[in-house]
C-alpha atoms as a PDB file:
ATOM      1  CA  UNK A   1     103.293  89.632  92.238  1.00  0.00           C
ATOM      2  CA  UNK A   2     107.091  90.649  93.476  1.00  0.00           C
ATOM      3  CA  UNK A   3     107.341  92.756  96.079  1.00  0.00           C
ATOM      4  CA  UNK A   4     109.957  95.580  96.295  1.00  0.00           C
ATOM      5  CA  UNK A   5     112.381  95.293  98.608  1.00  0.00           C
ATOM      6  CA  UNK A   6     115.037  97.976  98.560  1.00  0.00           C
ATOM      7  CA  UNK A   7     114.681 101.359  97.267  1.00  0.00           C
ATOM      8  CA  UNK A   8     116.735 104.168  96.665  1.00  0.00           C
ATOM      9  CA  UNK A   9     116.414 107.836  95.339  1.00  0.00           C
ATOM     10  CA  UNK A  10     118.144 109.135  92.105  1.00  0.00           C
ATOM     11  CA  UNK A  11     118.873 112.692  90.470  1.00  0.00           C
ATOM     12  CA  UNK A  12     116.411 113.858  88.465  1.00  0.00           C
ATOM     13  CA  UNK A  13     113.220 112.029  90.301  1.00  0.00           C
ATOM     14  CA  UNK A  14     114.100 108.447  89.335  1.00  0.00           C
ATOM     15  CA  UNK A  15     113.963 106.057  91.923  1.00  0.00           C
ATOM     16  CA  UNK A  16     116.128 102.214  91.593  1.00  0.00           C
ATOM     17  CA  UNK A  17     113.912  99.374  92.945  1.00  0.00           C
ATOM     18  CA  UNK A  18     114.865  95.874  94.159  1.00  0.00           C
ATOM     19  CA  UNK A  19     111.712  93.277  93.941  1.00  0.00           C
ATOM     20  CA  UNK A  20     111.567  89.931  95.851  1.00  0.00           C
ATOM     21  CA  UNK A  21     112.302  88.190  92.531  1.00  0.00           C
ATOM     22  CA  UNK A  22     115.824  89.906  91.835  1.00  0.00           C
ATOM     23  CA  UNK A  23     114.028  92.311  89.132  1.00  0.00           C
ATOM     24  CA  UNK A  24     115.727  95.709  89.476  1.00  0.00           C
ATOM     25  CA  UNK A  25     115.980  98.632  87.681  1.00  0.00           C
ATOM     26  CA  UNK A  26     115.149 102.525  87.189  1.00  0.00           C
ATOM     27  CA  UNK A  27     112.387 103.966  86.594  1.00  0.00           C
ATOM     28  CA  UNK A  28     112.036 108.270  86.072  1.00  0.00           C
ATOM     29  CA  UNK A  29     108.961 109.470  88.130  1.00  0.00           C
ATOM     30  CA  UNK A  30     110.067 112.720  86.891  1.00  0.00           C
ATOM     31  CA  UNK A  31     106.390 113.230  85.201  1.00  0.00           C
ATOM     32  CA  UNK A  32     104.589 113.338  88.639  1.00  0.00           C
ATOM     33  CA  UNK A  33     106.995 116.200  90.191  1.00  0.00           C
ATOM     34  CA  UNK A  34     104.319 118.929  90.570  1.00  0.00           C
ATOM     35  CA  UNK A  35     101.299 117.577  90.321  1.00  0.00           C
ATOM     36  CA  UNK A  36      98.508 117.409  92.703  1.00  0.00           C
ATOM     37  CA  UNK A  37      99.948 115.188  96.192  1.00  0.00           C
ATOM     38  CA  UNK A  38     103.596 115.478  93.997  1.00  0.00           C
ATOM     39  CA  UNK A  39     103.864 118.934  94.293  1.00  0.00           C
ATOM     40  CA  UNK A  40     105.395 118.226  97.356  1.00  0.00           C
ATOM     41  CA  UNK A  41     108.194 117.163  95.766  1.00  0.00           C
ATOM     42  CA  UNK A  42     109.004 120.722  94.359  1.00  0.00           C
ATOM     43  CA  UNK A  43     111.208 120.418  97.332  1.00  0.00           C
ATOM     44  CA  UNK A  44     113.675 117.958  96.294  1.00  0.00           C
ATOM     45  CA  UNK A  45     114.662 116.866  99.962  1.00  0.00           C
ATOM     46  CA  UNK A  46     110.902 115.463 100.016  1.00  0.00           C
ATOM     47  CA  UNK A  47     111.866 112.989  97.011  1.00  0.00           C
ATOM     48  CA  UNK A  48     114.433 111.757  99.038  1.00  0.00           C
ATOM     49  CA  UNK A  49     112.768 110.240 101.741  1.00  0.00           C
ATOM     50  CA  UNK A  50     111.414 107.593 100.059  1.00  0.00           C
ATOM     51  CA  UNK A  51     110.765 103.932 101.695  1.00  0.00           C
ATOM     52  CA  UNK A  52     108.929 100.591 101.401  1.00  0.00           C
ATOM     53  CA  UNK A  53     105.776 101.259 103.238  1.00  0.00           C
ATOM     54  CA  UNK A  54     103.681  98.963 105.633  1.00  0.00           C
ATOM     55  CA  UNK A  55     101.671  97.341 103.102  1.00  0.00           C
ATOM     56  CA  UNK A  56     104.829  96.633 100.501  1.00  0.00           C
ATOM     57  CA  UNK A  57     103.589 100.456  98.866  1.00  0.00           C
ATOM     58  CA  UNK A  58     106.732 102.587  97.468  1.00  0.00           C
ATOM     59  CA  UNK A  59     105.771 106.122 100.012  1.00  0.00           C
ATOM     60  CA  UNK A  60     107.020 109.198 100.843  1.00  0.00           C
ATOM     61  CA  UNK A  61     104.641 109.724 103.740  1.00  0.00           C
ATOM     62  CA  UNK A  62     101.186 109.152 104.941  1.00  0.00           C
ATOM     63  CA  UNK A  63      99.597 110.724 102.054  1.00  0.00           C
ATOM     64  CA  UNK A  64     101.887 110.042  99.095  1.00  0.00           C
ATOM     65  CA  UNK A  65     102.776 106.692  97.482  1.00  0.00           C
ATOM     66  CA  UNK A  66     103.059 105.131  93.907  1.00  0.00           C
ATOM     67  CA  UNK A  67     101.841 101.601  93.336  1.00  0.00           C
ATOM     68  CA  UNK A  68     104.733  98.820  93.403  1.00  0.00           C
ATOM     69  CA  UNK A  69     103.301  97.089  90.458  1.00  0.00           C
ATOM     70  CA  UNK A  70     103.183  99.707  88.140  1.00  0.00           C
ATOM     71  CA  UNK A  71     106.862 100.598  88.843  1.00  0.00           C
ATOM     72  CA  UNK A  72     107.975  96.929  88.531  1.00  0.00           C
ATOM     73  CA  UNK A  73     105.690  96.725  84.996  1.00  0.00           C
ATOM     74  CA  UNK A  74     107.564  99.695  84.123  1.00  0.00           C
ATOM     75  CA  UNK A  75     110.945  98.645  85.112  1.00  0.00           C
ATOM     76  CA  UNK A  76     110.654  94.908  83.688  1.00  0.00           C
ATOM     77  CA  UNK A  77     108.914  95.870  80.575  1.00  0.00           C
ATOM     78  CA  UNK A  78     106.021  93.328  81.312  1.00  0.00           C
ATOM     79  CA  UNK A  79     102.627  93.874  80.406  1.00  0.00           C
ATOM     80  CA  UNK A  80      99.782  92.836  83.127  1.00  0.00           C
ATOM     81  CA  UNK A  81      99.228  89.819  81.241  1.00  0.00           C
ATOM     82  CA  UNK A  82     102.169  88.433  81.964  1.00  0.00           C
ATOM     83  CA  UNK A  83     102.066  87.957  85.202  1.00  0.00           C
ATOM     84  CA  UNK A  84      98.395  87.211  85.363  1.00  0.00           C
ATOM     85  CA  UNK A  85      97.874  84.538  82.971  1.00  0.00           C
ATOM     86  CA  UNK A  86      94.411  84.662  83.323  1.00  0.00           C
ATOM     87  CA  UNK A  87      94.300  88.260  82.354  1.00  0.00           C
ATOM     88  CA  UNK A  88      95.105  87.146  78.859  1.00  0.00           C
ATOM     89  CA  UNK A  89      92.861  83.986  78.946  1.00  0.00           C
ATOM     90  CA  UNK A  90      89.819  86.956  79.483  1.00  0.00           C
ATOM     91  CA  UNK A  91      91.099  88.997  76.795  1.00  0.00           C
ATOM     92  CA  UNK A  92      91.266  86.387  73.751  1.00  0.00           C
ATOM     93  CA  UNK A  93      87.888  84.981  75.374  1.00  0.00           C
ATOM     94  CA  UNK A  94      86.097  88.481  74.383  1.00  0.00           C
ATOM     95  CA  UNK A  95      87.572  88.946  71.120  1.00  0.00           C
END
Protein backbone atom coordinates (compact mmCIF):
# COMPACT_ATOMS: atom_id res chain seq x y z
CA UNK A 1 0.00 0.00 0.00
CA UNK A 2 1.43 3.77 -0.84
CA UNK A 3 2.39 5.66 1.76
CA UNK A 4 1.70 9.45 2.02
CA UNK A 5 4.33 11.53 1.85
CA UNK A 6 3.52 15.22 1.85
CA UNK A 7 0.54 16.79 3.21
CA UNK A 8 -0.94 20.00 3.29
CA UNK A 9 -4.10 21.76 4.78
CA UNK A 10 -6.91 23.37 2.62
CA UNK A 11 -9.97 25.84 3.27
CA UNK A 12 -12.86 24.31 4.14
CA UNK A 13 -11.25 21.01 6.00
CA UNK A 14 -9.80 19.36 2.88
CA UNK A 15 -6.47 18.22 3.13
CA UNK A 16 -4.02 17.52 -0.49
CA UNK A 17 -1.98 14.29 -0.05
CA UNK A 18 1.17 13.10 -1.87
CA UNK A 19 1.58 9.04 -1.69
CA UNK A 20 4.90 7.20 -2.38
CA UNK A 21 3.44 6.18 -5.76
CA UNK A 22 2.89 9.85 -7.20
CA UNK A 23 -1.05 9.48 -6.41
CA UNK A 24 -2.21 12.92 -5.23
CA UNK A 25 -5.17 14.60 -4.77
CA UNK A 26 -7.93 16.24 -2.37
CA UNK A 27 -9.94 14.87 -0.33
CA UNK A 28 -12.83 17.13 2.02
CA UNK A 29 -12.69 15.79 5.67
CA UNK A 30 -15.17 18.42 6.16
CA UNK A 31 -17.77 15.60 7.54
CA UNK A 32 -15.60 14.82 10.66
CA UNK A 33 -15.31 18.68 11.85
CA UNK A 34 -17.24 18.31 15.15
CA UNK A 35 -17.50 15.10 15.95
CA UNK A 36 -16.27 13.21 18.85
CA UNK A 37 -11.91 13.54 18.83
CA UNK A 38 -12.82 16.21 15.63
CA UNK A 39 -14.43 18.56 17.62
CA UNK A 40 -11.21 19.81 18.17
CA UNK A 41 -11.13 21.09 15.03
CA UNK A 42 -13.99 23.66 15.76
CA UNK A 43 -10.88 25.66 16.10
CA UNK A 44 -9.68 25.92 12.68
CA UNK A 45 -5.92 26.62 13.67
CA UNK A 46 -6.11 22.85 15.04
CA UNK A 47 -6.85 21.62 11.30
CA UNK A 48 -3.88 23.19 10.34
CA UNK A 49 -1.36 21.41 12.02
CA UNK A 50 -1.58 18.48 10.28
CA UNK A 51 1.56 16.02 9.53
CA UNK A 52 2.68 12.51 8.49
CA UNK A 53 2.91 10.76 11.75
CA UNK A 54 5.51 8.12 13.05
CA UNK A 55 3.87 5.16 11.77
CA UNK A 56 3.06 6.77 8.03
CA UNK A 57 -0.68 7.87 9.94
CA UNK A 58 -2.12 11.38 8.54
CA UNK A 59 -2.32 13.19 12.62
CA UNK A 60 -3.03 16.16 14.16
CA UNK A 61 -1.67 15.09 17.53
CA UNK A 62 -1.34 12.25 19.87
CA UNK A 63 -4.91 11.50 19.96
CA UNK A 64 -6.25 12.40 16.52
CA UNK A 65 -5.43 10.80 13.14
CA UNK A 66 -7.32 9.49 9.97
CA UNK A 67 -6.14 6.31 8.31
CA UNK A 68 -3.78 6.89 5.12
CA UNK A 69 -5.53 4.25 3.20
CA UNK A 70 -8.83 5.37 3.38
CA UNK A 71 -7.78 8.89 2.22
CA UNK A 72 -5.70 7.48 -0.69
CA UNK A 73 -8.99 5.00 -1.61
CA UNK A 74 -10.82 8.13 -1.49
CA UNK A 75 -8.55 10.28 -3.43
CA UNK A 76 -7.69 7.56 -6.24
CA UNK A 77 -11.14 6.28 -6.55
CA UNK A 78 -9.93 2.61 -5.92
CA UNK A 79 -11.86 0.15 -4.22
CA UNK A 80 -9.90 -2.25 -1.58
CA UNK A 81 -9.87 -4.82 -4.11
CA UNK A 82 -7.74 -3.26 -6.14
CA UNK A 83 -4.95 -3.10 -4.43
CA UNK A 84 -5.40 -6.39 -2.68
CA UNK A 85 -5.95 -8.80 -5.33
CA UNK A 86 -6.67 -11.36 -3.08
CA UNK A 87 -9.45 -9.42 -1.54
CA UNK A 88 -11.37 -10.03 -4.70
CA UNK A 89 -10.16 -13.69 -5.18
CA UNK A 90 -12.20 -14.16 -1.44
CA UNK A 91 -15.10 -12.36 -2.60
CA UNK A 92 -16.01 -14.30 -5.99
CA UNK A 93 -14.86 -17.53 -3.91
CA UNK A 94 -18.06 -16.96 -1.48
CA UNK A 95 -20.50 -16.05 -3.99
Amino acid sequence: MPIPVEVRPLDRYRLWVKYSDGTEGVADLSDLVGKGVFALWNDYEEFKKVHIGASGEIAWSEQIDVCPDAIYLKISGKKPEDLFPRLKEMTSQRA
